[in-house]
Protein backbone atom coordinates (compact mmCIF):
# COMPACT_ATOMS: atom_id res chain seq x y z
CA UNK A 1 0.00 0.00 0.00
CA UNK A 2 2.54 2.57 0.77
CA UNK A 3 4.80 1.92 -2.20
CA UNK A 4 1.59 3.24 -4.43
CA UNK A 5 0.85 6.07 -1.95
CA UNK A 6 4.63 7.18 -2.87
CA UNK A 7 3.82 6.75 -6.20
CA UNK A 8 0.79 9.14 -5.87
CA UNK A 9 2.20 11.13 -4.13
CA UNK A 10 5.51 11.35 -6.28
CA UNK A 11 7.55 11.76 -3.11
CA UNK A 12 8.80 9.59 -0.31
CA UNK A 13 5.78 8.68 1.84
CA UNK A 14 5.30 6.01 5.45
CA UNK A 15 2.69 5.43 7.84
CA UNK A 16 3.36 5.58 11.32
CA UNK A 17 1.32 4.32 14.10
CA UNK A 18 0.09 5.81 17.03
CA UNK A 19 3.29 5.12 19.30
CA UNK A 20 5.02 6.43 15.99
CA UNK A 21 6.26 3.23 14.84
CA UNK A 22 7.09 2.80 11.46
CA UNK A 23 4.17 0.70 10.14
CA UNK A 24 5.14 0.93 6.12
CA UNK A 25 7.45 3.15 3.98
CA UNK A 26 7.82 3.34 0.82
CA UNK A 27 10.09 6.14 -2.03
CA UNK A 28 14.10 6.30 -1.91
CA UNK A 29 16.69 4.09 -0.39
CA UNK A 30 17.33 7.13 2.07
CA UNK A 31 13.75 7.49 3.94
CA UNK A 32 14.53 5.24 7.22
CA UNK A 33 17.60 7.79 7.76
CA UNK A 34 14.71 10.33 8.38
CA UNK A 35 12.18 8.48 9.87
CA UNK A 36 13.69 8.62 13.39
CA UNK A 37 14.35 12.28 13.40
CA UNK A 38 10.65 12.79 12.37
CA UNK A 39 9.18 10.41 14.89
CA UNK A 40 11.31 12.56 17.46
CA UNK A 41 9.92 15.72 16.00
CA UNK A 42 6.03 14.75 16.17
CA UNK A 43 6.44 13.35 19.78
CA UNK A 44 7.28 16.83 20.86
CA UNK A 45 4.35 18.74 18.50
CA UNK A 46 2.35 20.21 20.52
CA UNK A 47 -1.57 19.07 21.40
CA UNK A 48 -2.99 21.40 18.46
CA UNK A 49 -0.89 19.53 15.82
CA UNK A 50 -1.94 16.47 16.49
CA UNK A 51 -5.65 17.90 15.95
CA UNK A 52 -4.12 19.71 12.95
CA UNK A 53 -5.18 18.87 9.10
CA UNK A 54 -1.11 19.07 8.27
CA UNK A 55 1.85 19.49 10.05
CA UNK A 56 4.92 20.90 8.44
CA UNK A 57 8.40 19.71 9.90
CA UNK A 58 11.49 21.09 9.06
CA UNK A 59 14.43 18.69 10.50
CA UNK A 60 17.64 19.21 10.55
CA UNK A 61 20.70 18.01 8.34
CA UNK A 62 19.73 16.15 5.24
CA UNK A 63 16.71 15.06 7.00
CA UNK A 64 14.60 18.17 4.91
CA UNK A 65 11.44 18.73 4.83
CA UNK A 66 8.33 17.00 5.52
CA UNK A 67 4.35 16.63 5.77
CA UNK A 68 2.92 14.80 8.31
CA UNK A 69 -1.10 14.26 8.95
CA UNK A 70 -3.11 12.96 11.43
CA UNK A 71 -4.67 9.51 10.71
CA UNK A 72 -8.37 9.10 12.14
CA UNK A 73 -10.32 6.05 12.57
CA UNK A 74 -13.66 5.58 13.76
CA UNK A 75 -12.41 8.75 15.74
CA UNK A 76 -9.52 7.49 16.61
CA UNK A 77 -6.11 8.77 16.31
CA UNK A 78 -4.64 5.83 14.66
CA UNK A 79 -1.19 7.53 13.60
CA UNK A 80 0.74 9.57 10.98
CA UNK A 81 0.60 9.93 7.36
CA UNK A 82 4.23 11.31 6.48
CA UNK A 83 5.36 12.49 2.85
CA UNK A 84 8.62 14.23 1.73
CA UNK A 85 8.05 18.31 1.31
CA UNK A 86 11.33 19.12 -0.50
CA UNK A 87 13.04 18.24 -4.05
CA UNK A 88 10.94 16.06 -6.20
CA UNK A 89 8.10 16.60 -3.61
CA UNK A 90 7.52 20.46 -3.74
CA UNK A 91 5.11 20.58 -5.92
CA UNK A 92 3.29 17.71 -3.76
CA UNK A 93 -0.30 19.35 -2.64
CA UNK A 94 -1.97 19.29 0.53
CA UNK A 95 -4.73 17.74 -0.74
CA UNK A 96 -2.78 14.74 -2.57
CA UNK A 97 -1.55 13.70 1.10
CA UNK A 98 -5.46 13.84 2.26
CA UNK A 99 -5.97 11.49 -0.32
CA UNK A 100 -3.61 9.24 1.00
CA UNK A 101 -4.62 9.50 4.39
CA UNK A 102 -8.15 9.06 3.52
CA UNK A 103 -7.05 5.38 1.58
CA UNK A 104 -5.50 4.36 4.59
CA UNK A 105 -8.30 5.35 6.84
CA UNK A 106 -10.24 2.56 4.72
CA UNK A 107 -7.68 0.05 4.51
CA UNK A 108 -8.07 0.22 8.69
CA UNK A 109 -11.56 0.18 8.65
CA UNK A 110 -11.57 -2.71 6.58
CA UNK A 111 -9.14 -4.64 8.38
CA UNK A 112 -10.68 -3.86 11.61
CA UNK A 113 -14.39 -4.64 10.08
CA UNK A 114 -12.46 -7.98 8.96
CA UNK A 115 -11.29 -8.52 13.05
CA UNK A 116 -14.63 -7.97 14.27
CA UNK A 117 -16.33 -10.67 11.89
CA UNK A 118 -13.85 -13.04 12.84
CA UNK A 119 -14.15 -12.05 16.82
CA UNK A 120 -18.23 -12.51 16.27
CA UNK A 121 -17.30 -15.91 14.73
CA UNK A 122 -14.86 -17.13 17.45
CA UNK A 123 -17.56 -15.51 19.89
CA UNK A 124 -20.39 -17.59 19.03
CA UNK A 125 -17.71 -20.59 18.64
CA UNK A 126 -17.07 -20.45 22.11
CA UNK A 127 -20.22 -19.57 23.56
CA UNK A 128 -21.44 -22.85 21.57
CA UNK A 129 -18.77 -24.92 23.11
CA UNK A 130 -19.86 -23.43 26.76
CA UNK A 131 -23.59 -24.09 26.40
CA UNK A 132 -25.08 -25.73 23.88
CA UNK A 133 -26.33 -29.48 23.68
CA UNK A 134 -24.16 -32.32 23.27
CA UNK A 135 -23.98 -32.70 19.29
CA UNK A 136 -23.67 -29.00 18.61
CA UNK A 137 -20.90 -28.51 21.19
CA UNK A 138 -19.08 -31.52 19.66
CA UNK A 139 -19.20 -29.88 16.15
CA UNK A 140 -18.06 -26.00 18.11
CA UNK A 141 -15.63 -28.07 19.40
CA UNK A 142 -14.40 -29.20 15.73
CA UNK A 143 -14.49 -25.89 14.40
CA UNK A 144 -12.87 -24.04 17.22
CA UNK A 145 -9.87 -26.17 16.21
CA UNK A 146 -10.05 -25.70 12.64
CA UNK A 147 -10.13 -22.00 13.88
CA UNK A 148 -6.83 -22.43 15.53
CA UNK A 149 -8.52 -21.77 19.55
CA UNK A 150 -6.48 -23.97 21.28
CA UNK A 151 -8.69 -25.86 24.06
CA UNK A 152 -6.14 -28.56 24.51
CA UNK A 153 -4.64 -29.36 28.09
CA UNK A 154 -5.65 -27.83 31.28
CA UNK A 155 -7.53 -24.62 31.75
CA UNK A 156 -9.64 -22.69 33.35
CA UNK A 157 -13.20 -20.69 32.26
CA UNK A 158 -14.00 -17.11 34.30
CA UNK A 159 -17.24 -15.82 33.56
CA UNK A 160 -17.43 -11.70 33.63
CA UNK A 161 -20.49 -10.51 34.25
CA UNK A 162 -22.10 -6.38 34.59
CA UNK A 163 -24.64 -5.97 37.49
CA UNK A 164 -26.64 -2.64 37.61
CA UNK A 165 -25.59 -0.75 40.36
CA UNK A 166 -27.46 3.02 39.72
CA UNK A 167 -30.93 3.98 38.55
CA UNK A 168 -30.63 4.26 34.97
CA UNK A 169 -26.99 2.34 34.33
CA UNK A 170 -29.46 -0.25 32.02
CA UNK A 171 -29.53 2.80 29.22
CA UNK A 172 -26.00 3.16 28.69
CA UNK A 173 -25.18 -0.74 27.82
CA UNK A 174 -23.63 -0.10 24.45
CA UNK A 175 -20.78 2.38 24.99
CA UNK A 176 -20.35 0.42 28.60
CA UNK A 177 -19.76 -2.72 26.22
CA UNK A 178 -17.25 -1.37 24.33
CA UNK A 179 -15.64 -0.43 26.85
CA UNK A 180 -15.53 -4.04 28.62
CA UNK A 181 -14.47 -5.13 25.04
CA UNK A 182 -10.93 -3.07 25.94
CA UNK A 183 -10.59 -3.58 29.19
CA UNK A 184 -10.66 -7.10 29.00
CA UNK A 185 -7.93 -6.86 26.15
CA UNK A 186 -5.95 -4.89 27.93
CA UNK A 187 -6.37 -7.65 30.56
CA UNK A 188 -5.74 -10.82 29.12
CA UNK A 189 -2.23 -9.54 28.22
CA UNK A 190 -1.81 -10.57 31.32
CA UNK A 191 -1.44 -14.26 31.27
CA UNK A 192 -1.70 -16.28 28.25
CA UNK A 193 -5.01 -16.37 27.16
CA UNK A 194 -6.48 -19.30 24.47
CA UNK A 195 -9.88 -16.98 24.08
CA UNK A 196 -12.24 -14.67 24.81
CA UNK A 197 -16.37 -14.43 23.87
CA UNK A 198 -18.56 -11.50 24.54
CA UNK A 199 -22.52 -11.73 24.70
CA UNK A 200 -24.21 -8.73 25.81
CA UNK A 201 -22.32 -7.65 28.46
CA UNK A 202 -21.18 -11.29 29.51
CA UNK A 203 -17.73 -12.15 28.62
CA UNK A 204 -16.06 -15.73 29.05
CA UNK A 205 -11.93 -16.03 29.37
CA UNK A 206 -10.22 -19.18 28.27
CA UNK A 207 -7.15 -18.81 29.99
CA UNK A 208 -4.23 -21.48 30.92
CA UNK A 209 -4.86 -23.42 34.43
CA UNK A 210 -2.63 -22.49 37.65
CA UNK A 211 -2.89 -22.71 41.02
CA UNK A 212 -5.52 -21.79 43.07
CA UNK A 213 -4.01 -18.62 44.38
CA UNK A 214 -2.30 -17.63 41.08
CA UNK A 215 -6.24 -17.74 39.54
CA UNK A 216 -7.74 -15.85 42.45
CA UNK A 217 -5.77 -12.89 42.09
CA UNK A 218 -5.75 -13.02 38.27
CA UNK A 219 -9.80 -12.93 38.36
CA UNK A 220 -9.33 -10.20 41.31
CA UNK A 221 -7.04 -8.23 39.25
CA UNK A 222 -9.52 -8.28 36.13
CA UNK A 223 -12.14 -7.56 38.01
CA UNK A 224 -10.37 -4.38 39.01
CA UNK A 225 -9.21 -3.47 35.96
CA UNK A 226 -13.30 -3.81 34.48
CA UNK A 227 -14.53 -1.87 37.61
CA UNK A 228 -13.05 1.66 36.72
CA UNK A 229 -14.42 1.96 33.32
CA UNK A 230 -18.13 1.08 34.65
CA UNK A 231 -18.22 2.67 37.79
CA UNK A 232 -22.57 2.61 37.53
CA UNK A 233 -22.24 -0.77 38.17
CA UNK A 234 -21.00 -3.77 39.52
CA UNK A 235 -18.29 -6.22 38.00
CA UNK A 236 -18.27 -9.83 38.81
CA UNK A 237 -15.53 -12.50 38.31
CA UNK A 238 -16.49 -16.44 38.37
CA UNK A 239 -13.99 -18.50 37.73
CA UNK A 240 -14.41 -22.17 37.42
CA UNK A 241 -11.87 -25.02 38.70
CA UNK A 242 -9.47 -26.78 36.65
CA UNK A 243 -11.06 -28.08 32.95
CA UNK A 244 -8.81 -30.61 31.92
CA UNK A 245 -9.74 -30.45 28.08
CA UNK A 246 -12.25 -29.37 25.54
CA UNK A 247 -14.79 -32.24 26.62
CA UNK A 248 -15.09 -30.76 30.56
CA UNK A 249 -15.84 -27.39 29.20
CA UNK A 250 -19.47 -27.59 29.68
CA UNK A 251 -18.94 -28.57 33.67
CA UNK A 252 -16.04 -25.51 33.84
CA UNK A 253 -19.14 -23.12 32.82
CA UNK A 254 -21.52 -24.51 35.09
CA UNK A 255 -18.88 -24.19 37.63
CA UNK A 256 -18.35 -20.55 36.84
CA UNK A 257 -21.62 -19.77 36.67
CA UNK A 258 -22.08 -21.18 40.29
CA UNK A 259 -18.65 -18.67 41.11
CA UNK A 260 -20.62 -15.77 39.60
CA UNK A 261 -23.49 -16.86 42.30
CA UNK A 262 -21.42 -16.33 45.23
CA UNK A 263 -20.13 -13.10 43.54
CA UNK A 264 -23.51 -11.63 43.54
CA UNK A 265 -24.09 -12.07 47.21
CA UNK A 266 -21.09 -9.58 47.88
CA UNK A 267 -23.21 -6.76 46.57
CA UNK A 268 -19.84 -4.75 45.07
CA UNK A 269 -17.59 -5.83 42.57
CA UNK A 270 -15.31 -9.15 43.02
CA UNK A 271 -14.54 -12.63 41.90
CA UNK A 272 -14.50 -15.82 43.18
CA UNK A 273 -13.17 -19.11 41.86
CA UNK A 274 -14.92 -22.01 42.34
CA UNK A 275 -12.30 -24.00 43.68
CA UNK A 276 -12.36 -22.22 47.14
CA UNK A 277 -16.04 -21.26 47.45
CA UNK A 278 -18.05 -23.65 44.94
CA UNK A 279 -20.40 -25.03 48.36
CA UNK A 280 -20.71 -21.97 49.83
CA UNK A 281 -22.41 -20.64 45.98
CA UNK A 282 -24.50 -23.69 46.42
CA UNK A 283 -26.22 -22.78 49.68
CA UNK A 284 -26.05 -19.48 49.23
CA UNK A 285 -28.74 -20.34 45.76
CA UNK A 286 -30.62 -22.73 47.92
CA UNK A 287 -32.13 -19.49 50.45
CA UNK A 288 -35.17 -19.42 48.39
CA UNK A 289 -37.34 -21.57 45.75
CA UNK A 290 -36.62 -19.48 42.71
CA UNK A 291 -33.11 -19.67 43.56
CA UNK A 292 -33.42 -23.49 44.39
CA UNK A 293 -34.69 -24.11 40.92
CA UNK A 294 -31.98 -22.62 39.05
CA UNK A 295 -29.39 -24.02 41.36
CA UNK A 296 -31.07 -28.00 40.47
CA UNK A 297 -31.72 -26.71 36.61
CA UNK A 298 -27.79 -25.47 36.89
CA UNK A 299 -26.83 -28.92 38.22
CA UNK A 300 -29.69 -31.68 37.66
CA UNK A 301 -31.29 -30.32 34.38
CA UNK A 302 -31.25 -33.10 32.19
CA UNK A 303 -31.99 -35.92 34.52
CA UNK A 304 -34.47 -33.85 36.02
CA UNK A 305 -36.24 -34.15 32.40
CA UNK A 306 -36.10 -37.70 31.52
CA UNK A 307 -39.78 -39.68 32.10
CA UNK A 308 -40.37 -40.06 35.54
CA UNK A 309 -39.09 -43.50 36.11
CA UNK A 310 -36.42 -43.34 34.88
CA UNK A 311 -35.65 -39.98 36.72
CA UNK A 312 -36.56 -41.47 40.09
CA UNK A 313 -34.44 -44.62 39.18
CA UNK A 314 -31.32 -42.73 38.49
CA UNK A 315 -32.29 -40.22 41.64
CA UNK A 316 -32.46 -43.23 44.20
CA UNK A 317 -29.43 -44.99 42.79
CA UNK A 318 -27.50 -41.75 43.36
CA UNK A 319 -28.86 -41.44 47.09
CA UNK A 320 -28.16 -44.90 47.83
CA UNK A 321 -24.33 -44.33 46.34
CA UNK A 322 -24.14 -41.48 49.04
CA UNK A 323 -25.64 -43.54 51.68
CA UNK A 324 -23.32 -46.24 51.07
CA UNK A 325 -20.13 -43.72 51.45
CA UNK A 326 -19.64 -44.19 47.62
CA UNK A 327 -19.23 -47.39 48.06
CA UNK A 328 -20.36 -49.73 44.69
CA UNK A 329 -20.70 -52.90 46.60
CA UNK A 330 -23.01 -51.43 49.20
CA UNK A 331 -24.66 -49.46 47.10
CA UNK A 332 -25.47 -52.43 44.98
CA UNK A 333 -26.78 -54.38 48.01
CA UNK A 334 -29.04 -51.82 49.41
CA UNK A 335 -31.07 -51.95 46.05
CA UNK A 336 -30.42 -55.68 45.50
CA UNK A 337 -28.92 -55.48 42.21
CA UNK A 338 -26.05 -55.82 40.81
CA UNK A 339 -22.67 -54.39 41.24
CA UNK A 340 -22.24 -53.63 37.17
CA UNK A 341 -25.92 -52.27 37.47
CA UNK A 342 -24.82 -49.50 39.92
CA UNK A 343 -21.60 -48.53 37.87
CA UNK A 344 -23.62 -48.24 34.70
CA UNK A 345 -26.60 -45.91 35.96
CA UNK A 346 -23.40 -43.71 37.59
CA UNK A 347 -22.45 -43.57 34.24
CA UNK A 348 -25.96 -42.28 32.98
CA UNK A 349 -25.96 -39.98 35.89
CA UNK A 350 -22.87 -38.31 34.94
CA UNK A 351 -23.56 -38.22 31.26
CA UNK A 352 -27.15 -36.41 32.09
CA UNK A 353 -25.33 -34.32 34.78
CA UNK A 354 -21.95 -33.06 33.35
CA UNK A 355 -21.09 -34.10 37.34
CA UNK A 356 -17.44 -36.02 37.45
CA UNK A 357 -18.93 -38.82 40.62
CA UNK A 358 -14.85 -39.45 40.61
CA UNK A 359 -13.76 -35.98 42.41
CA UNK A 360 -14.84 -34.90 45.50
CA UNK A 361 -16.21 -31.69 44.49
CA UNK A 362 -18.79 -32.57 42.26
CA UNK A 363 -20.23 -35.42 44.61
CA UNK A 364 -20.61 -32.17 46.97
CA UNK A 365 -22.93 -30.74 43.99
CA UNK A 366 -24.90 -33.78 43.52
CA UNK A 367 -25.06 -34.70 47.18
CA UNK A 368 -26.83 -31.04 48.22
CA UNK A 369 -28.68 -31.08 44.42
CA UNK A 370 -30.53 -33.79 45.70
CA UNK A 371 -31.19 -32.62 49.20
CA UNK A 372 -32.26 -29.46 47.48
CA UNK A 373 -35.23 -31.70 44.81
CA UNK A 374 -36.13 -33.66 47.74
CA UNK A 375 -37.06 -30.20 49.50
CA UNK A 376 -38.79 -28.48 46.55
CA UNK A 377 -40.52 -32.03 45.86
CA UNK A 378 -42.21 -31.98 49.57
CA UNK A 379 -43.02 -28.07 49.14
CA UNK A 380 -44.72 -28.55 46.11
């Protein structure tokens, strides 16, 4: 691109950015000689310059003269426009460098038009791979790959969430959006990140797994950094445990979502990681029905929604496991069947579920999800 604006322009011509690196140059062999000199020169123009249609520079030495304008974008300041003022350039015009600007204004706005497709692609990617059913998060999962988001190996899932925390904050979602949008890439510079997904004012982080008290003060620290730029309302962290690959994503989110839970209690902005206060989110859902219901829906959805025998099959199976200190054998003798029996309608349990009957965390969630149905049941 810049080798034709020099050619337009007859002159040499680059593009700087907006920390006045040299983005493209194009014209004699002599131009990066006088590119530093000019960077130094428009980091000590004054405000009003950089507002300026043109600004004229006259360096010293061999350096000559030179044209340098503003480049906007969406409003913007994006960088500089520079062309050579002197010798084969003099009879350059004013309006020939607009020109140039103005093509290079475009070429931005289609490259960033270009980034946000893609980022509305990978968004709905993810959020597909967080909560949809079973067949369409296996095929998110496929394309995610062929996307190049890497969901192998361990990692964990925080859930960012905006709570209304004025009269009125609800009107002002959009530019509050955007501004979540950069926060949370300034953030994730942080650590390494595999991806991010926005949804209305919901965002979900990808990020690498670490320790416990590594992720707490990462989610800490992005909660922080959202809080500033919304400070109508309230930001919320949840992060989720560890997610050993693609396949646990869907019990990560459910996990998050229960962190977010606990987050909302605190009535200010915060995060919390599952790992450390998953239980405490539990009964802290369970105070009333509404919040009861979404905790078994959260937890219990599926099984919940198979035909009634089967549902109260699986259901007792589970509570005799428990009963029986997770014991198979006992378990199987308290219901008079069969050993194999019990391990196979686990199975079904945790493939209804999402719940991993193997770690001790999620045999909390089950254990209270069923104290919690047997409770609404005798309400009801």
């Amino acid at each position: 691109m810049e080798a034709a604006a020099s050619n337009h322009l007859e002159t040499d011509g680059a593009v700087l950015d907006a920390d006045l690196q040299v983005r493209a140059a194009g014209g004699s062999d002599d131009i990066q000689d006088a590119l530093p000199a000019i960077a130094k020169a428009l980091a000590k123009s004054p405000a009003t310059h950089r507002s300026a249609a043109v600004v004229r520079l006259d360096l010293d030495g061999s350096n000559g003269r030179w044209l340098a304008q503003p480049l906007r974008v969406e409003g913007q300041a994006t960088g500089w426009v520079l062309a050579r003022a002197d010798g084969a350039g003099q009879q350059m015009s004013e309006v020939a460098l607009s020109q140039v600007v103005m093509a290079a204004a475009l070429h931005q706005l289609e490259q960033r038009a270009a980034s946000r497709a893609r980022a509305e692609t990978i968004d709905a990617l993810i959020w597909d791979v967080l909560q949809a059913d079973e067949p369409a998060r296996a095929s998110a999962i496929d394309r995610a790959v062929e996307s190049r988001i890497d969901l192998t190996g361990p990692m964990r899932l925080f859930l960012c969430e905006l709570g209304v925390a004025s009269a009125g904050a609800g009107n002002r979602l959009a530019p509050v959006r955007e501004q979540v949008a950069q926060a949370v890439a300034d953030t994730v510079g942080l650590g390494r990140v595999r991806a991010t997904a926005l949804r209305g004012l919901s965002v979900a982080v990808l990020r690498d797994e670490e320790p416990l008290d590594d992720a707490e003060r990462w989610a800490d620290r992005l909660a922080q950094r959202l809080a500033p730029r919304s400070s109508d309302r309230v930001v919320m962290v949840g992060g989720s445990s560890r997610c050993a690959d693609a396949r646990g994503l869907a019990i990560a989110y459910r996990e998050a979502q229960i962190a977010l839970d606990v987050a909302r209690q605190l009535g200010r902005s915060g995060s919390i990681v599952y790992d450390s206060a998953g239980v405490v989110g539990m009964l802290l859902s369970s105070r009333h029905e509404a919040g009861m219901q979404r905790f078994l829906d959260l937890n219990l959805g599926d099984l919940l929604r198979e035909d009634e025998k089967e549902r109260d099959l699986l259901l007792g199976t589970l509570r005799a496991f428990f009963d029986a200190n997770c014991s198979h054998e006992a378990a199987a003798r308290r219901l008079g069947v069969h050993r194999k029996t019990i391990g196979y309608r686990l199975r079904r349990i945790a493939e209804l579920t999402r719940l991993d009957l193997s770690t001790h965390n999620d045999r909390l969630v089950a254990d209270l999800s069923l104290y919690v149905y047997r409770l609404l049941s005798v309400e009801r």
